[in-house]
Each structure stands twice: as structure tokens, then as C-alpha cells.
N, C-alpha and C. Protein backbone atom coordinates (compact mmCIF):
# COMPACT_ATOMS: atom_id res chain seq x y z
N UNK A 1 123.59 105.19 26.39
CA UNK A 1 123.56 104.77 27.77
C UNK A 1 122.71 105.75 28.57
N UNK A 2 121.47 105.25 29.16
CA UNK A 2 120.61 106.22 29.99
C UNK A 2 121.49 106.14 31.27
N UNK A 3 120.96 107.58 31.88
CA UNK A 3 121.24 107.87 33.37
C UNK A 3 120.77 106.89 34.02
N UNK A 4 121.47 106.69 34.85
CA UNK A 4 120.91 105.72 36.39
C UNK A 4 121.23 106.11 37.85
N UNK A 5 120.45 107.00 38.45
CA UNK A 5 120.41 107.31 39.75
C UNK A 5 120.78 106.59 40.42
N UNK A 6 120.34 104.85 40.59
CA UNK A 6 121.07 104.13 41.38
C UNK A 6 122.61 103.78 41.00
N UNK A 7 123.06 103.98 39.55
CA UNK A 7 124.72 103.60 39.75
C UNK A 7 125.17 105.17 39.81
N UNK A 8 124.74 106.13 39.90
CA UNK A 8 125.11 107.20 40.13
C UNK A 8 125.70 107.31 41.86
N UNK A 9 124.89 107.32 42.40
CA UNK A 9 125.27 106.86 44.01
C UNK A 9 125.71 105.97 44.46
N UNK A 10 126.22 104.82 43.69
CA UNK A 10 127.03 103.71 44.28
C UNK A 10 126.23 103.32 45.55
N UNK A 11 127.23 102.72 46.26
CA UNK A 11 126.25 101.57 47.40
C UNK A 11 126.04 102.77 48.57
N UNK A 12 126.56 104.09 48.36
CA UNK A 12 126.14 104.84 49.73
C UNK A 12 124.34 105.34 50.22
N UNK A 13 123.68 104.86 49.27
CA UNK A 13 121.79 104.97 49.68
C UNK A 13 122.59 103.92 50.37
N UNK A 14 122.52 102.61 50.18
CA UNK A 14 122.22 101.04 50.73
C UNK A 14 122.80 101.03 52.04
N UNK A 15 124.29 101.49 51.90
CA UNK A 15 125.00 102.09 53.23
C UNK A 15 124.22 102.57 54.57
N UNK A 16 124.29 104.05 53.51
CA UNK A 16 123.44 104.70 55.04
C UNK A 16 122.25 103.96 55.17
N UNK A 17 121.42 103.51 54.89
CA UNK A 17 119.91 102.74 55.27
C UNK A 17 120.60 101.72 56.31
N UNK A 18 121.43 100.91 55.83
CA UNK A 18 121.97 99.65 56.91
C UNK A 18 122.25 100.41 58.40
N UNK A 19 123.21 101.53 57.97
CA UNK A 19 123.82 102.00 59.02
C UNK A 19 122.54 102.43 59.87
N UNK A 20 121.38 102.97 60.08
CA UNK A 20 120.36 103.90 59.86
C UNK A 20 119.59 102.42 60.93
N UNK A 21 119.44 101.20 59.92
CA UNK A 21 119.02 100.36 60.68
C UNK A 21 119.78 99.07 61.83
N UNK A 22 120.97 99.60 61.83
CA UNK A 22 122.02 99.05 62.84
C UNK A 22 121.66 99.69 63.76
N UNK A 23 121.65 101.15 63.76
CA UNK A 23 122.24 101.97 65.08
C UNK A 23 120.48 102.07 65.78
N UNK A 24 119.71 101.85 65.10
CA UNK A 24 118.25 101.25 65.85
C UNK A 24 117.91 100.46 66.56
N UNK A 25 119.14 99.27 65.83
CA UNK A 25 119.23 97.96 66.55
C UNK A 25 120.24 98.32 67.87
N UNK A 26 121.56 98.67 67.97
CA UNK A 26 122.14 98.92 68.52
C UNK A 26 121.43 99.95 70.05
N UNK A 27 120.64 100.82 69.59
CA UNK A 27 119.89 101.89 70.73
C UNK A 27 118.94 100.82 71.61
N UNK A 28 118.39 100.09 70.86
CA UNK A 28 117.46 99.07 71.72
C UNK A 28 118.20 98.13 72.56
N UNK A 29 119.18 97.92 71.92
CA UNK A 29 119.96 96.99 72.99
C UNK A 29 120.86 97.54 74.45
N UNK A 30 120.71 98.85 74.16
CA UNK A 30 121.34 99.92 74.76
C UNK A 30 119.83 100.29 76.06
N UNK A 31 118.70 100.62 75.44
CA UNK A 31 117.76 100.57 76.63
C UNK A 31 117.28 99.02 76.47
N UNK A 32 117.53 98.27 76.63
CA UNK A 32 117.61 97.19 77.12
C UNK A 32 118.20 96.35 78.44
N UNK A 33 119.05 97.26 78.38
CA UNK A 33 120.33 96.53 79.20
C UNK A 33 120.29 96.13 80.23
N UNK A 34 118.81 96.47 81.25
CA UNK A 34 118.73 96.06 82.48
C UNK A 34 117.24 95.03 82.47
N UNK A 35 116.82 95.04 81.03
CA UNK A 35 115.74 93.99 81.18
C UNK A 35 115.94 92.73 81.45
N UNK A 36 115.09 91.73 82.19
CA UNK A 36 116.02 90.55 81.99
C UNK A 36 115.13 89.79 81.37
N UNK A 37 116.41 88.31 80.75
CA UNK A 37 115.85 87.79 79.61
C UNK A 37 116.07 88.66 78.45
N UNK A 38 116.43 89.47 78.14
CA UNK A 38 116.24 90.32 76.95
C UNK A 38 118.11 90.00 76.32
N UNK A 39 117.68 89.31 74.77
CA UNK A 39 119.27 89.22 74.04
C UNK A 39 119.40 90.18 72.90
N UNK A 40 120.92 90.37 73.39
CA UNK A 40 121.65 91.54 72.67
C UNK A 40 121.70 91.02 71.14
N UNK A 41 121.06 91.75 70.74
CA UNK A 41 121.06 92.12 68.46
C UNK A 41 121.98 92.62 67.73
N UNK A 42 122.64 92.71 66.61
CA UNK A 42 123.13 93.05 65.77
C UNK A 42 123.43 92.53 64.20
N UNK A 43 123.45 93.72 63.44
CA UNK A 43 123.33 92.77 62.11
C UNK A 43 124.64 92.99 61.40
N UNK A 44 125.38 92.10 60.00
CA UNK A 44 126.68 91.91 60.06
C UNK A 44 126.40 93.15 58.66
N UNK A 45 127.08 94.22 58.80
CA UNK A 45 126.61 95.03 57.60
C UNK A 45 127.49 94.95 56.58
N UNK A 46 128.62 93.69 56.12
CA UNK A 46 128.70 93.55 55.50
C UNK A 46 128.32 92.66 54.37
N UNK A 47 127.66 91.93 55.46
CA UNK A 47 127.08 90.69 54.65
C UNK A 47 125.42 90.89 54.58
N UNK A 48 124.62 92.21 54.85
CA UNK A 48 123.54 92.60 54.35
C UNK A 48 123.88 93.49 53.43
N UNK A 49 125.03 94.47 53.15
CA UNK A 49 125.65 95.09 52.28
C UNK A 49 125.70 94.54 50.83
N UNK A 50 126.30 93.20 51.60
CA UNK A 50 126.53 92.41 49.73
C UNK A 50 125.24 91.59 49.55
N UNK A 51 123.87 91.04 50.10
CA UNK A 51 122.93 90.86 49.68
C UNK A 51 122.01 91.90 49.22
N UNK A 52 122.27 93.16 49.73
CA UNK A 52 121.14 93.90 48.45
C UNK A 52 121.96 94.81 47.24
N UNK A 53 123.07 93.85 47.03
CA UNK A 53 123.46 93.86 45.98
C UNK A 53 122.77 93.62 44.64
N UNK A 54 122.54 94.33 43.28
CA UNK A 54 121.80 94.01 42.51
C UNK A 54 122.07 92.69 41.75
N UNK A 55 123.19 92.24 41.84
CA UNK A 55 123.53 91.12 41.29
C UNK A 55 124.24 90.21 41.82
N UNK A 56 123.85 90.28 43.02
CA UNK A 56 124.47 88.85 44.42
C UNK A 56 123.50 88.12 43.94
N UNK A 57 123.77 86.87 44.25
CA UNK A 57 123.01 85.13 43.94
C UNK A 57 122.55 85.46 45.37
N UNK A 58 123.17 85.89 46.49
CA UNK A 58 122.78 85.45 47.60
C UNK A 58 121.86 86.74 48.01
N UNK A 59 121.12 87.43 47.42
CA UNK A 59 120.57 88.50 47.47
C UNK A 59 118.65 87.84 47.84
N UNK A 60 118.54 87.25 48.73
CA UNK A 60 117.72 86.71 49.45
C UNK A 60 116.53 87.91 50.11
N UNK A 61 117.13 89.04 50.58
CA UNK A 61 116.62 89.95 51.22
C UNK A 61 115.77 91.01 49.84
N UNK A 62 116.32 90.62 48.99
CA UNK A 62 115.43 91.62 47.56
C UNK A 62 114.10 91.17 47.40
N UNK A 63 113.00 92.36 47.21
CA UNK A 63 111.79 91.68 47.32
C UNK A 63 111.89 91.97 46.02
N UNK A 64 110.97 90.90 45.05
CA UNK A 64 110.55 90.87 44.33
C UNK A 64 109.27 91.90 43.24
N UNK A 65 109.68 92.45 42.12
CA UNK A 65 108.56 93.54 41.43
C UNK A 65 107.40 92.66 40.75
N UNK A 66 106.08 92.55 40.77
CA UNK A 66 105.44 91.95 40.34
C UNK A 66 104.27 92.61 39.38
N UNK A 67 104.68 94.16 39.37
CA UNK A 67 104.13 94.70 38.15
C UNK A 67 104.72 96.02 38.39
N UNK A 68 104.93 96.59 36.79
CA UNK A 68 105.85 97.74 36.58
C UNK A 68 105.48 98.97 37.76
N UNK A 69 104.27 98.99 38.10
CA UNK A 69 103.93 100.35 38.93
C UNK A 69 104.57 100.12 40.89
N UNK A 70 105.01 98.74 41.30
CA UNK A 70 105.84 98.98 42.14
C UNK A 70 106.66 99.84 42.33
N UNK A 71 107.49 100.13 43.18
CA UNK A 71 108.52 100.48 43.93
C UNK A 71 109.20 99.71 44.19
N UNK A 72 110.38 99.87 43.75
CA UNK A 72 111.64 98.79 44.40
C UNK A 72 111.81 98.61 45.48
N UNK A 73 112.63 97.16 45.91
CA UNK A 73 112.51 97.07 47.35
C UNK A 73 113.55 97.04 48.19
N UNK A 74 114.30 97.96 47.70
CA UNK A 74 115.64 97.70 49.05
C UNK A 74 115.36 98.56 49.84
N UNK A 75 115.03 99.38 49.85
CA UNK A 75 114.57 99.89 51.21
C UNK A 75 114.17 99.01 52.19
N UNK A 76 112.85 98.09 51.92
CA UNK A 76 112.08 97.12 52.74
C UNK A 76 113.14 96.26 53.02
N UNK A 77 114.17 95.91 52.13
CA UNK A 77 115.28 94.88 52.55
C UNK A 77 115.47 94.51 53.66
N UNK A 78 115.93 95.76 54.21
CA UNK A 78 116.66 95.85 56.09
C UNK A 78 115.49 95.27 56.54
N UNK A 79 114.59 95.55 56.49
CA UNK A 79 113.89 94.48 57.74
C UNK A 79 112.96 93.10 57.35
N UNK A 80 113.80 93.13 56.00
CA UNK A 80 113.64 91.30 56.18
C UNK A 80 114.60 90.32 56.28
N UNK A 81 115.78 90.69 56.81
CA UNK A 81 117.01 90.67 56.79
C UNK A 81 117.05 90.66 58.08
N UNK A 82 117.56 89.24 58.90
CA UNK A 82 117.51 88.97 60.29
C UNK A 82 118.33 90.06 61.51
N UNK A 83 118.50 90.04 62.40
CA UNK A 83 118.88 90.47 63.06
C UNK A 83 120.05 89.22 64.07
N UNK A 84 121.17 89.31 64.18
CA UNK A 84 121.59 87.95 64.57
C UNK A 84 121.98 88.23 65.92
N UNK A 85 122.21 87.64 67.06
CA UNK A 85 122.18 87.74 68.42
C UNK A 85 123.72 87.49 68.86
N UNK A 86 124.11 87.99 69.65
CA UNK A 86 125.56 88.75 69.66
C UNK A 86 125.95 87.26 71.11
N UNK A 87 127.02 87.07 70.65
CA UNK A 87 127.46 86.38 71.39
C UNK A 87 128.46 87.05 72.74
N UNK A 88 127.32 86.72 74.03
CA UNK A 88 127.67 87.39 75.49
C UNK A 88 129.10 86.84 75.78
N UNK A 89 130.08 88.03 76.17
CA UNK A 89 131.18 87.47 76.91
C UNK A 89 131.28 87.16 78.08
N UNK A 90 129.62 87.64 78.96
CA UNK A 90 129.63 87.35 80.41
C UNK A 90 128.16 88.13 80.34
N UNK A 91 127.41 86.61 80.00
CA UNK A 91 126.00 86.70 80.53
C UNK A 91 125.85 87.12 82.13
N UNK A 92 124.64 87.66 82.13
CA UNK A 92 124.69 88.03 83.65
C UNK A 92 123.50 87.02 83.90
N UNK A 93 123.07 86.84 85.42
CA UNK A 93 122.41 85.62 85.95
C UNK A 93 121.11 85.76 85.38
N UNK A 94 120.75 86.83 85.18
CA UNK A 94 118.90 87.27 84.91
C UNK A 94 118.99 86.72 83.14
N UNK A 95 119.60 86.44 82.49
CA UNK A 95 119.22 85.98 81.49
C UNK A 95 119.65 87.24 80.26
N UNK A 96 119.83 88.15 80.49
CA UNK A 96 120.29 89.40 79.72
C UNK A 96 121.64 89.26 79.07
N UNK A 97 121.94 89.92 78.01
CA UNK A 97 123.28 89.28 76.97
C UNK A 97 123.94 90.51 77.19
N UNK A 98 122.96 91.62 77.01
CA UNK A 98 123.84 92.85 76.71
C UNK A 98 124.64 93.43 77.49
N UNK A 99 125.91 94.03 76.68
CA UNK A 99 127.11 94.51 77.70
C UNK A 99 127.36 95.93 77.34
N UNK A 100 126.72 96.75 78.45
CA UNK A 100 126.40 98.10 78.04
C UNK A 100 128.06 98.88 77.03
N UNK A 101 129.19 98.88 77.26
CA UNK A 101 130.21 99.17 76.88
C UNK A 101 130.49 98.72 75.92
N UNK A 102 129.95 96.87 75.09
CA UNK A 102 130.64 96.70 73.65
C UNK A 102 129.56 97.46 73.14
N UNK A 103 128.03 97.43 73.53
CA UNK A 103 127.04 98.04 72.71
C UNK A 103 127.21 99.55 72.35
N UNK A 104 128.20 100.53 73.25
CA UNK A 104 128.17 101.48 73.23
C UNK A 104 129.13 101.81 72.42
N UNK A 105 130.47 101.39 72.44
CA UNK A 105 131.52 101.24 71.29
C UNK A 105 131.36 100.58 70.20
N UNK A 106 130.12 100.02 69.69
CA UNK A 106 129.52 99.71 68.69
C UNK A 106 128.76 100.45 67.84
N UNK A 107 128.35 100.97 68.87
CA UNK A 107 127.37 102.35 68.28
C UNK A 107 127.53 103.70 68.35
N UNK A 108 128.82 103.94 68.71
CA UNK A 108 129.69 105.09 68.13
C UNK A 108 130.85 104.96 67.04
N UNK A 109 130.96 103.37 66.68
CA UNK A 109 131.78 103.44 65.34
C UNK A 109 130.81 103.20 64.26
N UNK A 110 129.52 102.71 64.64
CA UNK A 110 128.61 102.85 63.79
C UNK A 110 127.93 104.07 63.47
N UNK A 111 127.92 105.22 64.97
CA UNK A 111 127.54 106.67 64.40
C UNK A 111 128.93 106.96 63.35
N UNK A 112 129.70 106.91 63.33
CA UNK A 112 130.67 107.50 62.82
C UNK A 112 130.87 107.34 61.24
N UNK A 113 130.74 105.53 61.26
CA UNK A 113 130.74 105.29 59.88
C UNK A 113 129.41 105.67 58.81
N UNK A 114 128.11 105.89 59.88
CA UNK A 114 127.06 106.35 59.49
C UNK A 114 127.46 108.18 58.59
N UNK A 115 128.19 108.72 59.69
CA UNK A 115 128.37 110.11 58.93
C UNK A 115 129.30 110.46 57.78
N UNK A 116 130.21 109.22 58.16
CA UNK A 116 130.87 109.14 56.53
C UNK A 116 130.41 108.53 55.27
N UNK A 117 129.07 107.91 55.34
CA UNK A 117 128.29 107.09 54.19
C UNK A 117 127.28 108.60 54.05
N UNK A 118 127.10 109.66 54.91
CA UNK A 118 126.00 110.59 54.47
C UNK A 118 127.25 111.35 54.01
N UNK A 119 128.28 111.59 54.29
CA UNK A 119 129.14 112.94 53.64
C UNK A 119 129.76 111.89 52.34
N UNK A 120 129.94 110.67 51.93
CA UNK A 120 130.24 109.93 50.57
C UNK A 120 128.99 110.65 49.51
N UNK A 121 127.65 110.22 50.17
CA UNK A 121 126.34 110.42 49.04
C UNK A 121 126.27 111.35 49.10
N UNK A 122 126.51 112.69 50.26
CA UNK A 122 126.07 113.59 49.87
C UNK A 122 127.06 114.69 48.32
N UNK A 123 128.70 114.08 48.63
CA UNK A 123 129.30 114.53 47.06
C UNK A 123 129.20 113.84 46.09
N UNK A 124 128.33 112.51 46.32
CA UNK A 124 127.67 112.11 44.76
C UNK A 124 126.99 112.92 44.45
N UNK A 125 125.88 113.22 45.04
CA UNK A 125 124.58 113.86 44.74
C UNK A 125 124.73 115.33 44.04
N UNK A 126 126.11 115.73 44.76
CA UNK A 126 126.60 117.04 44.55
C UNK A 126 127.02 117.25 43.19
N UNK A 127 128.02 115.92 42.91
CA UNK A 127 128.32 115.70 41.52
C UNK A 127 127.55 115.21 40.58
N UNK A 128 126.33 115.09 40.51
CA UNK A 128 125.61 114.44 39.64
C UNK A 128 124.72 115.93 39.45
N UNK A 129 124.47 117.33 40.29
CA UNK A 129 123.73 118.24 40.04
C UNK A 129 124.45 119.10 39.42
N UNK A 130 125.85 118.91 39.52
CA UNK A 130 126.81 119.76 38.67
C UNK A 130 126.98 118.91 37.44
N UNK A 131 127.15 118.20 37.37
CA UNK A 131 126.65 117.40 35.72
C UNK A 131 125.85 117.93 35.38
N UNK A 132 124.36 117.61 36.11
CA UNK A 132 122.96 117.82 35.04
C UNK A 132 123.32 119.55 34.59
N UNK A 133 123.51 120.54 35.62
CA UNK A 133 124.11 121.51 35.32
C UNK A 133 124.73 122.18 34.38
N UNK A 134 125.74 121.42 33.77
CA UNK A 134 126.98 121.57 33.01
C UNK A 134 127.78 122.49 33.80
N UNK A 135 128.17 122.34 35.03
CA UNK A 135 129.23 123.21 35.67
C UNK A 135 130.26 122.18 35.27
């Protein structure tokens, strides 16, 4: 059985990248908030979670390798992977969705869960150098 870096780290790369590209989404909607016309974004990270899954059927967002010297593509995933538009509990008259307070309590449980997907990978990583190691 060869090593595999990617099942070595489990889904916390895929994690933090989502999280990484939520809280991007989340900041824009945040200076947004007084544009008008402008609708509030967010993406469901569990259900981009389980499409760049290596072996989801519904893994739609995986780009395709078309000769060995590629690079894999989940990285590129996140941004082919929609962004879905948040349903306003009280549009305001100018056409604007966003509600500065869910966006903001959105994006502090998303900082949060963000720092627990970097402190998960970072004691994989830890444990996989004490392996190669032999500690």
C-alpha cells in the first residue's frame, strides 16, 4: 500500500479551501451592504464538501485530468461551484438582500470553523512528519 498525502489529511485541505472561499464570499457581501441592487451570496459547504468528494456521483465541480502532467483540480473546484443567493428576510426598497448582522454571524462561525479545519490539518500534517520520522 503506497502513501497517499491526500488520504493522509482527510477532507481538512478541502475544508479549509471551502471555508477560505466562503468567508470571501461572506466579506463581499459584508462591503456590499449599502450597494443597491446588489444580492446577498453564500455557498452550502456541505454540499460543496460532499461534491469534491473523490468518489461522489454528484461530484460535478471536479475538473477533469486530460494528461498525466496536470495538476489536480480541487483546488479550481470552489470556483466552479455556484455561489447560491441567500434568501432576504427583509429586503430593503433599493433592491439590496444583504442583512449586515446574519452576514456577520455567518462569518464569524465561519471564521471559527475555518480555525478549527487549520488546527484538524495542521495535527495531521504533524502526524504524518512524525511517521516519516519514526518518532
Amino acid at each position: 500500500m503506497g502513501l497517499s498525502v491526500d488520504h493522509a489529511l482527510g477532507i481538512h485541505d478541502d475544508a479549509l479551501l471551502i471555508r477560505a472561499r466562503r468567508a470571501a464570499i461572506l466579506a463581499s457581501n459584508l462591503a456590499n451592504a449599502d450597494t443597491p441592487h446588489f444580492k446577498s451570496r453564500d455557498i452550502d459547504f456541505k454540499d460543496t464538501l460532499r461534491q469534491m468528494a473523490p468518489d461522489s456521483p454528484s461530484s460535478s465541480a471536479r475538473l477533469i485530468r486530460t494528461h498525466a502532467g496536470h495538476l489536480g483540480g480541487a483546488q479550481n473546484a470552489l470556483f466552479v461551484t455556484d455561489a447560491l443567493y441567500r434568501i432576504p428576510s427583509q429586503p430593503s426598497l433599493d433592491g439590496n438582500t444583504v442583512d449586515a448582522d446574519t452576514e456577520r454571524v455567518e462569518f464569524t462561525k465561519n471564521s471559527m470553523a475555518y480555525l478549527v479545519s487549520l488546527r484538524l490539518l495542521s495535527g495531521r500534517i504533524r502526524s504524518v512528519l512524525s511517521a516519516l520520522k519514526g518518532e
